[in-house]
Protein backbone atom coordinates (compact mmCIF):
# COMPACT_ATOMS: atom_id res chain seq x y z
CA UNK A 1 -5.90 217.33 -107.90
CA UNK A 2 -2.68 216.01 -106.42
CA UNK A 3 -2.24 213.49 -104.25
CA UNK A 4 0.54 213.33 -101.38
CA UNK A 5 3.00 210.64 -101.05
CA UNK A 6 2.36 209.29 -97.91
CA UNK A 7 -1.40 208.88 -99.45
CA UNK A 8 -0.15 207.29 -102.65
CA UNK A 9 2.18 205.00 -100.60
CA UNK A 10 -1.07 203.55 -98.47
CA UNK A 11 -2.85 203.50 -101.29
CA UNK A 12 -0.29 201.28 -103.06
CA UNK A 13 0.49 198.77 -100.31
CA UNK A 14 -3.49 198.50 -99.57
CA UNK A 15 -4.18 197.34 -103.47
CA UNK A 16 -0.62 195.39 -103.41
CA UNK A 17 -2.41 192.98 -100.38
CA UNK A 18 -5.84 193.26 -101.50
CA UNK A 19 -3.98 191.63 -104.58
CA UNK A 20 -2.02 189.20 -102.58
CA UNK A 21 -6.11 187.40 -101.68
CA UNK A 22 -6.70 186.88 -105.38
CA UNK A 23 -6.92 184.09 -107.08
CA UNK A 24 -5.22 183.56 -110.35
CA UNK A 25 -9.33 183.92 -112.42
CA UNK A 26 -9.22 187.11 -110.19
CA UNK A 27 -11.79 185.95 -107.14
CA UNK A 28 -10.41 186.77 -103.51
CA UNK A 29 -9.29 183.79 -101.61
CA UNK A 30 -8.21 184.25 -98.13
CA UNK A 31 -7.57 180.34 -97.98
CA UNK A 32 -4.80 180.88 -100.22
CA UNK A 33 -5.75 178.29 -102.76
CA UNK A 34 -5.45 175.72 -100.35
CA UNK A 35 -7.82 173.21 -100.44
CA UNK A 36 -6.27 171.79 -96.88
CA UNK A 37 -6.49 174.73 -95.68
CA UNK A 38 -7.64 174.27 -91.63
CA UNK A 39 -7.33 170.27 -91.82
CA UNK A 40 -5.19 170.43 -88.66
CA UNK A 41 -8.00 172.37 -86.81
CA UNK A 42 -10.88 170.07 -88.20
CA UNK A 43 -8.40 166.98 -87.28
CA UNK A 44 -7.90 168.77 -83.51
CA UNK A 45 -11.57 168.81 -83.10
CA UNK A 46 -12.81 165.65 -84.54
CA UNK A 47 -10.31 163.82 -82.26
CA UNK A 48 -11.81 165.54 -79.24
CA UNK A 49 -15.24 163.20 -80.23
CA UNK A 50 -15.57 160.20 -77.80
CA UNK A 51 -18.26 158.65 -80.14
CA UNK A 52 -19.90 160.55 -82.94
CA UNK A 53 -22.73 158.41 -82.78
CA UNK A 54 -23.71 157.05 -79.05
CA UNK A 55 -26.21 154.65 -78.48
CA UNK A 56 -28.06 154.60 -75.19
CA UNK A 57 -29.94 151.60 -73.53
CA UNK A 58 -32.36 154.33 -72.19
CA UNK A 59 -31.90 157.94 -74.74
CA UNK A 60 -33.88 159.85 -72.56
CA UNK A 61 -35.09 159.22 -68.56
CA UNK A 62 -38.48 159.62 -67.88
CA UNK A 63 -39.09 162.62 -66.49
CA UNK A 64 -43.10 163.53 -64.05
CA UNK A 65 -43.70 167.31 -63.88
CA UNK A 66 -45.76 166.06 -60.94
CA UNK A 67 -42.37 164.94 -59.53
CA UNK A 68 -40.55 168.05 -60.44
CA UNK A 69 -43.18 170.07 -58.55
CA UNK A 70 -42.95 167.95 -55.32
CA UNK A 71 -38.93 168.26 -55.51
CA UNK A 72 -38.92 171.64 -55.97
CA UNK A 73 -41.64 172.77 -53.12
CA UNK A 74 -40.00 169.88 -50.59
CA UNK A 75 -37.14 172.76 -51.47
CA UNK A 76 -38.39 175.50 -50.89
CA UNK A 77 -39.92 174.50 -47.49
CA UNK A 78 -36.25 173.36 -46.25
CA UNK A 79 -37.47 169.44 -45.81
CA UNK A 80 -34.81 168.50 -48.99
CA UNK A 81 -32.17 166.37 -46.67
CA UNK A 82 -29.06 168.21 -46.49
CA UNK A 83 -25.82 166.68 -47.95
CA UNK A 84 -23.16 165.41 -46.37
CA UNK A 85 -19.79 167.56 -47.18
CA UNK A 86 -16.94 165.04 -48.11
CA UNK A 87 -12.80 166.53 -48.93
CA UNK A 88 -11.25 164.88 -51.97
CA UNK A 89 -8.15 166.16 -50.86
CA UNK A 90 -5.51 166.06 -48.13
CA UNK A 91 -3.78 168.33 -46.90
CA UNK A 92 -0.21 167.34 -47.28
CA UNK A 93 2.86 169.27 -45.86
CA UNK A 94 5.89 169.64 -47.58
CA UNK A 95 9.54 171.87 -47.35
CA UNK A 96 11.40 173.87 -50.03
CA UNK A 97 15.21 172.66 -50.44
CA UNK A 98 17.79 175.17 -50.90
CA UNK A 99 20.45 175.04 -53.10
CA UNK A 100 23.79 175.40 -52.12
């Protein structure tokens, strides 16, 4: 059985990076050793916390599924009061210079 370049070639370069994950006791290690490895991600995310650990006056508002019901047929039968549409923007005009 012979085996054609090309296929020995892949072969080769697929155990040379298999090789490259490897540890030096032989285990794969895509982390490269690394014990920092993805501290700047972990850092990116834990500064994106307001407060890990809010306190509330009131944790959760009381809540009537008798109210729910009567909100959600007033709803249905059109007598919910219809809000009142406000613009947080204005509409500004402006001009392009040209350059000379």
């Amino acid at each position: 059985m012979t085996i054609e370049p090309k296929r020995l070639a892949l072969l080769g370069l697929a155990a040379m990076s298999v090789s490259a994950c490897m540890n030096n006791d032989g285990r794969l290690d895509l982390t490269q050793g690394d014990p920092s490895w993805g501290e700047a991600n972990r850092a990116t995310m834990a500064a994106q916390v307001v407060d890990p650990s809010p306190e509330y006056e009131n944790p959760i508002p009381p809540t009537s599924a008798s109210n729910a019901v009567r909100a959600a047929d007033a709803y249905r039968a059109g007598e919910v009061e219809e809000l009142e549409s406000l613009s947080t923007t204005e509409s500004v005009g402006g001009g392009g210079g040209g350059g000379s």
